[in-house]
Protein backbone atom coordinates (compact mmCIF):
# COMPACT_ATOMS: atom_id res chain seq x y z
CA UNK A 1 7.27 -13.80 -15.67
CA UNK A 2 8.17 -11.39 -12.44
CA UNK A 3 7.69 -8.19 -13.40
CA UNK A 4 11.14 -5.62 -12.92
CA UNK A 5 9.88 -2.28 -11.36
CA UNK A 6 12.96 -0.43 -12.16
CA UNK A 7 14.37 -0.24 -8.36
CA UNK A 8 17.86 -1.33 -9.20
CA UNK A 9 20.58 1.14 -7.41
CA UNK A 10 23.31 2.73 -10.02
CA UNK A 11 25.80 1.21 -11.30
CA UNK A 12 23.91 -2.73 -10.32
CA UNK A 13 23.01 -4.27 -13.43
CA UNK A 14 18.80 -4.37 -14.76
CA UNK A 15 18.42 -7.97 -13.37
CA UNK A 16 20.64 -10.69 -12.53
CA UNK A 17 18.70 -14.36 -12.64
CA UNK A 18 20.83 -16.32 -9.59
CA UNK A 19 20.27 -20.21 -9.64
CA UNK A 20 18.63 -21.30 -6.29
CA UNK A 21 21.93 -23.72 -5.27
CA UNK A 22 24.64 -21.08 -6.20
CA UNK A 23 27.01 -19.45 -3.62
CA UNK A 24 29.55 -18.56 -4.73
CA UNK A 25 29.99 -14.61 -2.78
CA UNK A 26 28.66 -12.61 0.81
CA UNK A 27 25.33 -12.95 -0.81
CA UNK A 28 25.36 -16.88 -0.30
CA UNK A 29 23.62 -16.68 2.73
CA UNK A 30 20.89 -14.19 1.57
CA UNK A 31 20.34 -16.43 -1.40
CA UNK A 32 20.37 -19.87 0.23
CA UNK A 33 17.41 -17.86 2.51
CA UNK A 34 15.44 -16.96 -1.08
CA UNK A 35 15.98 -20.27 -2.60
CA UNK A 36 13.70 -21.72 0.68
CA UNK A 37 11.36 -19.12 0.17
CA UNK A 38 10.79 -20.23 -3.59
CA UNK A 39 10.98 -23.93 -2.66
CA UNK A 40 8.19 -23.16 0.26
CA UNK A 41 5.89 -21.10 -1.61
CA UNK A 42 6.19 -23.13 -5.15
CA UNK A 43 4.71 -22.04 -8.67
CA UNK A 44 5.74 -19.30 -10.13
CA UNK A 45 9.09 -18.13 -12.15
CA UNK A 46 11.45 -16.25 -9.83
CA UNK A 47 13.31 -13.30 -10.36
CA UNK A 48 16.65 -12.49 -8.36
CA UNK A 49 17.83 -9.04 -8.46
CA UNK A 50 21.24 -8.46 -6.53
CA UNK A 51 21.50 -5.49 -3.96
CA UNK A 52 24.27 -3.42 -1.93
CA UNK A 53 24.22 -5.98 0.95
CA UNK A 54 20.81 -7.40 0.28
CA UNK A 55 19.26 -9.75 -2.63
CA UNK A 56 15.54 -9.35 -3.72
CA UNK A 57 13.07 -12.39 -5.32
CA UNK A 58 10.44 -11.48 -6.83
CA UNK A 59 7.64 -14.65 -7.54
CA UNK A 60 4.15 -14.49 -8.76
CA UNK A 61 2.26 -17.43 -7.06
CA UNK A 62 0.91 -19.18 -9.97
CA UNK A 63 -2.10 -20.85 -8.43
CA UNK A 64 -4.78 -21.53 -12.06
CA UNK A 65 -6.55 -17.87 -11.11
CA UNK A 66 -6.72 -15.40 -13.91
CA UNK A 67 -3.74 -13.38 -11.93
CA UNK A 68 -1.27 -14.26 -9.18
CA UNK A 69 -0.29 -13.29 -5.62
CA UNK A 70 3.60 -12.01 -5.84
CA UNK A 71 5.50 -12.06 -3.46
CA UNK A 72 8.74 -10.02 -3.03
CA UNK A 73 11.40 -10.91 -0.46
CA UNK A 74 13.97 -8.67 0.51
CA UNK A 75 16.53 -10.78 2.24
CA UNK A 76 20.29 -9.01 4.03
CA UNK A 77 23.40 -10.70 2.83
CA UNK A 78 25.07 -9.67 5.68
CA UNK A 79 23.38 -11.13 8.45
CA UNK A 80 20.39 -13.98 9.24
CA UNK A 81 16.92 -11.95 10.13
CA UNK A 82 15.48 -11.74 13.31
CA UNK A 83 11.83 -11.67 12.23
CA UNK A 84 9.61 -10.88 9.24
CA UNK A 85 7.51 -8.16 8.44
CA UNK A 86 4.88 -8.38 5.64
CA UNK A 87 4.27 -5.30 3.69
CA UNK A 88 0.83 -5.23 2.73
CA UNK A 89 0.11 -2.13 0.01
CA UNK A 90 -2.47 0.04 -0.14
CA UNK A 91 -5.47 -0.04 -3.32
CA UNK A 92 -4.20 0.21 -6.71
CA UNK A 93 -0.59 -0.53 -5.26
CA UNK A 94 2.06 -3.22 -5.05
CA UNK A 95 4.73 -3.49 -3.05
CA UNK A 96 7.20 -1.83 -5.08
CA UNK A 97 5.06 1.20 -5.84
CA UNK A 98 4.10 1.47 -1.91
CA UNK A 99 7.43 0.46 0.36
CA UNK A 100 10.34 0.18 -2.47
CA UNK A 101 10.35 3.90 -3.85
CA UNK A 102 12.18 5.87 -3.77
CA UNK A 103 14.83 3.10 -4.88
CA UNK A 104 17.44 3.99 -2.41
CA UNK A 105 15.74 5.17 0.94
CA UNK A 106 12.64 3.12 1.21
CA UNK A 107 10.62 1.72 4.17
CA UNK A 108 11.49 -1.62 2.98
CA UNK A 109 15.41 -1.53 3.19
CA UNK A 110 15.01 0.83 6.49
CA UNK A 111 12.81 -2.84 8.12
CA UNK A 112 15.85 -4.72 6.53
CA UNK A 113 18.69 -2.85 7.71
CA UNK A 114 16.61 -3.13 11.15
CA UNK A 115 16.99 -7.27 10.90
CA UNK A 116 13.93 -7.98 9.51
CA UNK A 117 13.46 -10.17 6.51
CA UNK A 118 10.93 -8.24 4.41
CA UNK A 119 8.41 -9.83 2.64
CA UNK A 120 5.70 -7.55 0.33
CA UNK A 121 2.26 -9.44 -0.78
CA UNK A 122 1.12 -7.41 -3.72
CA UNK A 123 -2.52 -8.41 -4.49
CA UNK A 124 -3.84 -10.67 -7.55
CA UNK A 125 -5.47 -7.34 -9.17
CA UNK A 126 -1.85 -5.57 -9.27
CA UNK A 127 -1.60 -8.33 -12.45
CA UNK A 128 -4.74 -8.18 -13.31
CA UNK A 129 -7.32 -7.00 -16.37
CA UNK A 130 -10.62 -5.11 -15.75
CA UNK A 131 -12.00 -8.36 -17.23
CA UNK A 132 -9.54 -10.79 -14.64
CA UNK A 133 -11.23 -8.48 -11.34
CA UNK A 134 -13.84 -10.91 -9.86
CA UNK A 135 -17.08 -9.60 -7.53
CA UNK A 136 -15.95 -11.16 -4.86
CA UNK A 137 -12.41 -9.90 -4.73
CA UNK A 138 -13.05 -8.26 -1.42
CA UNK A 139 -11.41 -8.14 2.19
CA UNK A 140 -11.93 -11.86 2.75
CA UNK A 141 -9.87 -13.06 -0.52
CA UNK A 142 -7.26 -10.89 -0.22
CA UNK A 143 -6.73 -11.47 3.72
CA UNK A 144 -7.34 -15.90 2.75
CA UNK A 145 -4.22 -14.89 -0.02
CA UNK A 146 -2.44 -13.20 2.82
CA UNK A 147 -2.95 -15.93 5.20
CA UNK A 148 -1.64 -18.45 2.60
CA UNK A 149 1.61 -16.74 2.40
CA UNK A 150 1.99 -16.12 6.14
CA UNK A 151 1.02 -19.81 6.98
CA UNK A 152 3.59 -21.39 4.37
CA UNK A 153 6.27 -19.32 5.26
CA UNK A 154 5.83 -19.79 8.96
CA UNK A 155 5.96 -23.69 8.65
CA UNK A 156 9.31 -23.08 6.22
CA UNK A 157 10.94 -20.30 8.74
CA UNK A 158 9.43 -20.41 12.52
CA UNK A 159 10.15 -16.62 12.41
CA UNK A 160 8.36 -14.23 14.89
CA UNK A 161 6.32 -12.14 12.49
CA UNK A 162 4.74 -8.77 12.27
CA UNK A 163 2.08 -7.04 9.97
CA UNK A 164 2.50 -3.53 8.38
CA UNK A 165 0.09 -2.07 5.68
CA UNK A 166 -0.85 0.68 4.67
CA UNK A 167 -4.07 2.38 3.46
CA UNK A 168 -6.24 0.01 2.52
CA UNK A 169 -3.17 -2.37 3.32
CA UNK A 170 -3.57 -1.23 7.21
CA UNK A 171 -6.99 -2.85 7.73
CA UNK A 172 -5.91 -5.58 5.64
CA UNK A 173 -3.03 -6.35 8.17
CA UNK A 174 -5.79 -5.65 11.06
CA UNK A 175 -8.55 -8.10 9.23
CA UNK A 176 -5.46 -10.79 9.27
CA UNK A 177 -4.55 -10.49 12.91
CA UNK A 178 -7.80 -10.51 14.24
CA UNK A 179 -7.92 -13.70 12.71
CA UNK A 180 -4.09 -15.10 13.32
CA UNK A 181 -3.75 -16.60 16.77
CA UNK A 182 -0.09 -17.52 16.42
CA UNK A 183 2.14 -16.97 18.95
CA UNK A 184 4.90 -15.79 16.64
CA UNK A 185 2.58 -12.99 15.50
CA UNK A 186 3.90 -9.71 17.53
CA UNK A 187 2.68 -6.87 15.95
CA UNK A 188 0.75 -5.14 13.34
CA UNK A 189 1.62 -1.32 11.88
CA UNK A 190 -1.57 0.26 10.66
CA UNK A 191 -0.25 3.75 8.51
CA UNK A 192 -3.07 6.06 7.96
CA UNK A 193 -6.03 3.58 7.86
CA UNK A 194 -9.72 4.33 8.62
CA UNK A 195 -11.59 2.11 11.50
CA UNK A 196 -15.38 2.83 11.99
CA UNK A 197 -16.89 6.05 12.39
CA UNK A 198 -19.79 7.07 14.21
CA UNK A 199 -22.40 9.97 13.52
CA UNK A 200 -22.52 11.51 9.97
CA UNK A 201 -19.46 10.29 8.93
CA UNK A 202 -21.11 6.36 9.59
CA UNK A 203 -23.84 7.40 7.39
CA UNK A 204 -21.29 8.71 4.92
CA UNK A 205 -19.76 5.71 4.44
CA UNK A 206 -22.38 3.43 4.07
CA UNK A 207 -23.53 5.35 0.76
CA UNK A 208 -20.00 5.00 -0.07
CA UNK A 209 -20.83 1.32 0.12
CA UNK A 210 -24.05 1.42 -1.75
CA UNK A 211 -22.13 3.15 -4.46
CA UNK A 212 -19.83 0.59 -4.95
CA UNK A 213 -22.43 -2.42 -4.44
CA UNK A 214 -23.88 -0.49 -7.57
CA UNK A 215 -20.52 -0.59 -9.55
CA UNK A 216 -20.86 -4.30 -8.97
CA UNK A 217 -24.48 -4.92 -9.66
CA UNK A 218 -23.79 -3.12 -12.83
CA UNK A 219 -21.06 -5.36 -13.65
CA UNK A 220 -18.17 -3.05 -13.09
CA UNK A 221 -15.89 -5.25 -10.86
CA UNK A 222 -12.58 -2.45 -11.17
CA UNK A 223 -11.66 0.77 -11.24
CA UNK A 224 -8.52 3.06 -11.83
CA UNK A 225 -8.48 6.36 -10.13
CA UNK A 226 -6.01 7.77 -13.12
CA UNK A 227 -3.21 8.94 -11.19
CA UNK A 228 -0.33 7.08 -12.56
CA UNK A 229 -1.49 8.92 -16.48
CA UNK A 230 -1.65 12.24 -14.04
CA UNK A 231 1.82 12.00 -13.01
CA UNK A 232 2.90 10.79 -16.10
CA UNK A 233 1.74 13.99 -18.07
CA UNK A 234 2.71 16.46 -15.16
CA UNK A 235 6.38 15.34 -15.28
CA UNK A 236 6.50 14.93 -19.49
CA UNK A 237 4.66 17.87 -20.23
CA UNK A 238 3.36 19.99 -17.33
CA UNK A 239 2.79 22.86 -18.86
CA UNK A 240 0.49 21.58 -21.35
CA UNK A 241 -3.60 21.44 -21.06
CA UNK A 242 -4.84 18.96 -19.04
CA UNK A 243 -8.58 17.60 -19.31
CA UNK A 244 -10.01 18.31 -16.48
CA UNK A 245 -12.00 22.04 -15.81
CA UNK A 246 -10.31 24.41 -14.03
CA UNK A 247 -12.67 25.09 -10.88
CA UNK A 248 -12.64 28.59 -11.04
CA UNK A 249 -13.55 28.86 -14.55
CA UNK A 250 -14.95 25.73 -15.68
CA UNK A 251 -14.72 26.60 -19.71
CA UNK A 252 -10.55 26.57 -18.74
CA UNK A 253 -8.45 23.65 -18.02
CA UNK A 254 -6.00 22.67 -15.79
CA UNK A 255 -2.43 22.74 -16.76
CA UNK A 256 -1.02 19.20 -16.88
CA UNK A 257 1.25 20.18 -13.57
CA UNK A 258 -1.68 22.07 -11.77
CA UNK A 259 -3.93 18.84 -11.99
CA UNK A 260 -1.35 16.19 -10.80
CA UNK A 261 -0.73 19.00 -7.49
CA UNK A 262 -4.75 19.36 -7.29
CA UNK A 263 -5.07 16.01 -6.77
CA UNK A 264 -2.85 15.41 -4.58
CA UNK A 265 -3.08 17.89 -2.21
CA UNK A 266 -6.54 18.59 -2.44
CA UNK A 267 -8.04 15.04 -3.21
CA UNK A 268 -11.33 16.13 -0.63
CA UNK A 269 -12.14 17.77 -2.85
CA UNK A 270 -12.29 15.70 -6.29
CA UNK A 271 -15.21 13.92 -7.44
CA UNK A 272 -15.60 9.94 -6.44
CA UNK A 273 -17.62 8.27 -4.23
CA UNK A 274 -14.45 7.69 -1.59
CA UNK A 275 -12.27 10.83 -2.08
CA UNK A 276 -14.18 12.25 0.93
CA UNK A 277 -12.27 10.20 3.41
CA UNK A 278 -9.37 12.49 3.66
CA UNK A 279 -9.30 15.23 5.64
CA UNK A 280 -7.24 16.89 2.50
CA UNK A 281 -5.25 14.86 0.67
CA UNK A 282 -3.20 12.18 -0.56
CA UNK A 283 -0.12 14.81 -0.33
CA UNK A 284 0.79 17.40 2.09
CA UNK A 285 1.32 21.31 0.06
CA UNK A 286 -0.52 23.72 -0.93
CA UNK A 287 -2.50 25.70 -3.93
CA UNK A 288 -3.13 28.55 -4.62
CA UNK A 289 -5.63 29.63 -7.66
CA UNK A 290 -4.36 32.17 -10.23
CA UNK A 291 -5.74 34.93 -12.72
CA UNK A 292 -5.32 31.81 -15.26
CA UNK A 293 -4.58 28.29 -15.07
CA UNK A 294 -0.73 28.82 -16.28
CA UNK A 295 -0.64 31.37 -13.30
CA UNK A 296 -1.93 28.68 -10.34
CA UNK A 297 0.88 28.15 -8.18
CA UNK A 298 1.13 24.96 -6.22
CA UNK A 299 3.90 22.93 -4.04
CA UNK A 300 4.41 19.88 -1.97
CA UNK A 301 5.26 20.05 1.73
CA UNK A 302 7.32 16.55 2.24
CA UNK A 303 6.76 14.07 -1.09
CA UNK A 304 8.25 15.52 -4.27
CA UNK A 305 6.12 14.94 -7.91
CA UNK A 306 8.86 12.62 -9.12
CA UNK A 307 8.43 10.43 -5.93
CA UNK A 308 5.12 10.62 -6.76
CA UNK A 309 5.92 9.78 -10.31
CA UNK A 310 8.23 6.87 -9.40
CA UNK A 311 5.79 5.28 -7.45
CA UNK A 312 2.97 5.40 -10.12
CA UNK A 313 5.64 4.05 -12.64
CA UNK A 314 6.39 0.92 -11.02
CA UNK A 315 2.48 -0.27 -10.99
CA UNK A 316 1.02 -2.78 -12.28
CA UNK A 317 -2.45 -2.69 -13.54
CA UNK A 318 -3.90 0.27 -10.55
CA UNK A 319 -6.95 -1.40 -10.42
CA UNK A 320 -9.39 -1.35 -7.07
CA UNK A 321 -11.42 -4.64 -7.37
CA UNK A 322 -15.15 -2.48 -6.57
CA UNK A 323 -15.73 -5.51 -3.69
CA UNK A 324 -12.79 -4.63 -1.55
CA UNK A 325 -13.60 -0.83 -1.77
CA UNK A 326 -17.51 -2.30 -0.48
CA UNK A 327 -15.97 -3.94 2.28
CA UNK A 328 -13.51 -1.09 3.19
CA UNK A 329 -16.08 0.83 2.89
CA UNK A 330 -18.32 -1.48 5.09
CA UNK A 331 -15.80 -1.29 7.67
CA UNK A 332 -15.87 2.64 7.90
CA UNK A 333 -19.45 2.29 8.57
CA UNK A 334 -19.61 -0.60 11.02
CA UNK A 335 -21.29 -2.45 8.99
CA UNK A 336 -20.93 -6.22 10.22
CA UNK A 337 -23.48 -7.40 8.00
CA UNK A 338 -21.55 -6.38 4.92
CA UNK A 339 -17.93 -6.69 6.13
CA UNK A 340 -16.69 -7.06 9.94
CA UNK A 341 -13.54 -6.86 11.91
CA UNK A 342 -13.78 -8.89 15.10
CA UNK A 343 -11.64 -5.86 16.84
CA UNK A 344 -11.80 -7.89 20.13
CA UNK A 345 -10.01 -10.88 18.86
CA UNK A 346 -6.61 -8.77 17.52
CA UNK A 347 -3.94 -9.34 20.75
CA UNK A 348 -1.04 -8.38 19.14
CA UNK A 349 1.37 -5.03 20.31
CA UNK A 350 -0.97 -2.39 17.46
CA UNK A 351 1.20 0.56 16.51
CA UNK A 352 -1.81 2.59 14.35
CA UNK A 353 -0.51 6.43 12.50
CA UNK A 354 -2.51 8.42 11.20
CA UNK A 355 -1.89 11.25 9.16
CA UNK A 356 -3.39 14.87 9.85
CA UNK A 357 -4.08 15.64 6.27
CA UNK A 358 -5.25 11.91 5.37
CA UNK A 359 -7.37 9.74 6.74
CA UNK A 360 -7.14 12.20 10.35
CA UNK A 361 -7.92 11.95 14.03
CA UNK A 362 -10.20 8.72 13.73
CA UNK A 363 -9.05 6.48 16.66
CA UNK A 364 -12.42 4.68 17.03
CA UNK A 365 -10.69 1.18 15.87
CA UNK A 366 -8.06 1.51 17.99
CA UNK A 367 -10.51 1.84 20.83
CA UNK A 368 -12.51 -0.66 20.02
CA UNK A 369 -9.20 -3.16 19.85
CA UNK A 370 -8.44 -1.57 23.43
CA UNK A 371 -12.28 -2.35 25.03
CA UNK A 372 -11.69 -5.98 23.88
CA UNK A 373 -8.98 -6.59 26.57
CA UNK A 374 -5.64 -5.48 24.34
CA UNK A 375 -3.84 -2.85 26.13
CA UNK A 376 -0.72 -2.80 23.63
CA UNK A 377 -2.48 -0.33 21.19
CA UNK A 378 -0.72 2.82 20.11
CA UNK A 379 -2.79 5.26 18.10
CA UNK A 380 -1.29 8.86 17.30
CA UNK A 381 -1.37 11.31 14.36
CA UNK A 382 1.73 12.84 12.03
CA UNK A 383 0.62 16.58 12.40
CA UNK A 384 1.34 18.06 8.74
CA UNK A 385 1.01 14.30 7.00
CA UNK A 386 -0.94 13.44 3.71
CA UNK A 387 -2.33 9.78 3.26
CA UNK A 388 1.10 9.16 0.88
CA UNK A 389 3.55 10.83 3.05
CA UNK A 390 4.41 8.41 5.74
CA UNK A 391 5.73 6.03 3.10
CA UNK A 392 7.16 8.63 0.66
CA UNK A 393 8.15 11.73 2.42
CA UNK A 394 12.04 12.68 2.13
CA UNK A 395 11.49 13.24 6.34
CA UNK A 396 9.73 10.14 6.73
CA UNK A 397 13.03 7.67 8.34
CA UNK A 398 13.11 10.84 11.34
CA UNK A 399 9.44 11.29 11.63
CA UNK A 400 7.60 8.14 10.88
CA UNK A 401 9.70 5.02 10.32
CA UNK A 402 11.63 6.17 14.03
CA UNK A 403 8.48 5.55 15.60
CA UNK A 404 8.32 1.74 14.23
C-alpha cells in the first residue's frame, strides 16, 4: 500500500481514497490529471489525498523488485500545469521528508502554486530492508528508475519538463540530463550538491570511495546515519542522556537535545567516512560547550528541531544503498572509471546553489558543464546556509525558492 506521511493540512481528513473516473467538485480537473498519471505509470495501489486547491497521488511502482519506485504527484485543482518538475530527494530521503515538510509551506506546493505539476521520485531503498538494498543500487539504477518515470510520463503528458534534486538528489538530476536529449527538458536545479574536486579534497574523496567499496565487499549493501532516532529522542526527551561521549569529557554524555544540535550544526565534525564533505553542517546555528553537558547551549539559525523532526518522521526506511554513496563519492573525485558524469553532454538552462555551511564554494561541475559549450549555467552560494536549509528554512520562499 502507499504509505501516508502525515502531511494532511488541519481540519482535511487522514486520507480520502478518490476513484480514478469521479468528478464530482473543483478538484475534477486535478483528479482526471492523476487518474492519467496512474493509468500511464501502471502497478501499484494509489493513494489520493485531497488538498486546499490541490490533490496529491501517491503510487509505489510495483515492478517484481524487492521494493518499489513511488511516485507522488501533486496536481492544482484550480488550473491545468504549465510544465513538470521532478523532485528528486536527497540519501536516506523521500519526497515527503525532503520537499513536502513542513506540511503547509513546502518547496513542493511553492513549484505548484508556480504552475507546475509536481512530481517527487522517492527511490526503491526509501521501502526497502537492509536485506532488500542490492550492490549495485548505485547512480546508474536510480537515474534508469528516474528515466522510466520521466519517459512514461512524457509520452502520457508532452509537458516541458525540468529537474530539481537535492543533495545527493542534485547530481542525480545532473546524471539524468546529461543523458536526456529531449527537447522538452528545460532545466535542472542542483541545491547544495558536490561536483568534482581537485587537489586534496580529490584525494579525499576517493578514500571516501574505497571505504564504501569496502562496506560492499564486506557485504554491507546499506546504511542509516541515525538521525531520524536523534530527533526523535531530542524532541521526546531532550534532556535525558544520550549515547554518544561528550567531546570535552569523553566519560560524559551528551544530553539527548545537545546531540541532535551537534549533529546538525556541526556534522564536519562527526565520525563517518562522508561527514567531511560539509564545510559545517547539515544545519545552520551554533554551539557552544558548557561546564557540563546539561549546561551546553546550542541553537539553529534558519531550520527549527521540529522541522527537523517532521522531516525525519515522514521517512521511510533512511537507508543509503553503500553503491550510490561509491558512485557519489566517485563523482567527487573524478573518478570516470568508477562513476562518470559526461558534464559536456548536459544543455539544459543549470540553476546550481550551494550552501555556505554545506557542501560550500565548489563550482568545479558547473565549470566543467560551461567548458562543454552550455552557457546557461548559474552557480552561486546561500551565505549563512546548511546542506538542509534551502529546503527547510522558515526564510527559504524569500531567499532560495525566489531564485528558482
Amino acid at each position: 500500500m502507499a504509505r501516508q506521511h502525515g502531511e494532511e493540512e488541519p481540519g482535511r481528513p487522514a486520507h480520502e481514497s478518490v476513484p480514478a473516473g469521479r468528478a464530482a467538485d473543483p478538484a475534477a480537473a486535478g483528479i482526471g490529471l492523476l487518474a492519467l498519471v496512474e493509468r500511464t505509470l501502471g502497478a501499484g495501489t494509489a493513494v489520493y489525498v485531497p488538498g486546499d486547491g490541490w490533490i496529491r497521488l501517491t503510487l509505489p511502482l510495483d515492478d517484481g523488485g524487492p521494493a518499489p519506485v513511488t511516485v507522488d504527484v501533486i496536481a492544482d485543482t484550480r488550473r491545468a500545469p504549465r510544465g513538470i518538475v521532478y523532485l528528486l530527494p536527497g540519501g536516506g530521503l523521500n519526497f515527503c521528508s525532503d520537499f513536502f515538510t513542513p506540511a503547509s509551506r513546502n518547496l513542493a506546493h511553492r513549484l505548484r502554486r508556480d504552475g507546475l505539476l509536481v512530481v517527487g521520485v522517492s527511490p526503491r531503498e526509501d521501502a526497502a530492508t537492509a536485506a532488500d538494498v542490492g550492490p549495485d543500487w548505485g547512480l546508474a539504477a536510480h537515474r534508469r528508475d528516474l528515466a522510466a518515470v520521466v519517459e512514461a510520463l512524457d509520452g502520457a503528458l508532452g509537458l516541458p519538463y525540468q529537474y530539481l534534486g537535492h543533495s545527493a538528489g542534485a547530481l542525480l538530476a545532473l546524471d539524468a540530463a546529461s543523458h536526456d536529449d529531449s527537447p522538452r527538458l528545460t532545466r535542472v536545479v542542483a541545491l547544495d550538491a558536490t561536483g568534482p574536486y581537485s587537489g586534496d579534497l580529490a584525494v579525499r574523496a576517493a578514500q571516501t570511495r574505497d571505504a564504501y567499496e569496502a562496506q560492499l565487499a564486506r557485504g554491507t549493501r546499506a546504511t542509516d546515519p541515525g538521525l531520524a532516532a536523534i530527533l526523535a529522542r531530542a524532541v521526546t526527551d531532550p534532556a535525558a542522556p544520550s549515547p554518544a561521549p561528550w567531546p570535552p569529557d569523553p566519560g560524559l554524555r551528551f544530553t539527548n537535545a545537545g546531540l541532535a544540535h551537534y549533529m546538525l550544526v556541526r556534522t564536519s565534525l562527526m565520525p563517518g567516512p562522508a561527514n567531511w564533505i560539509y564545510t559545517q553542517g547539515h544545519s545552520a546555528g551554533s554551539y557552544t560547550f558548557g561546564a557540563t553537558p546539561d549546561q551546553d547551549r546550542f541553537s539553529l539559525t534558519h531550520t527549527p528541531l521540529t522541522t527537523w523532526h517532521a522531516a525525519a518522521s515522514a521517512l521511510g526506511s533512511g537507508l543509503i544503498p553503500a553503491a550510490l554513496t561509491r558512485d557519489l563519492a566517485a563523482v567527487w573525485a573524478g573518478d570516470e572509471k568508477t562513476y562518470a558524469i559526461d558534464w559536456a553532454r548536459i544543455s539544459a538552462e543549470v540553476l546550481w546553489i550551494n550552501t555556505e555551511l554545506g557542501r560550500g564554494d565548489h563550482a568545479r561541475g558547473a565549470r566543467l558543464i560551461r567548458a562543454g559549450g552550455n552557457r546557461r549555467v548559474r552557480f552561486t552560494v546561500l551565505a549563512g546556509y546548511g546542506h538542509g536549509d534551502p529546503v527547510w528554512s522558515q526564510t527559504a520562499p524569500e531567499d532560495v525558492w525566489s531564485l528558482l
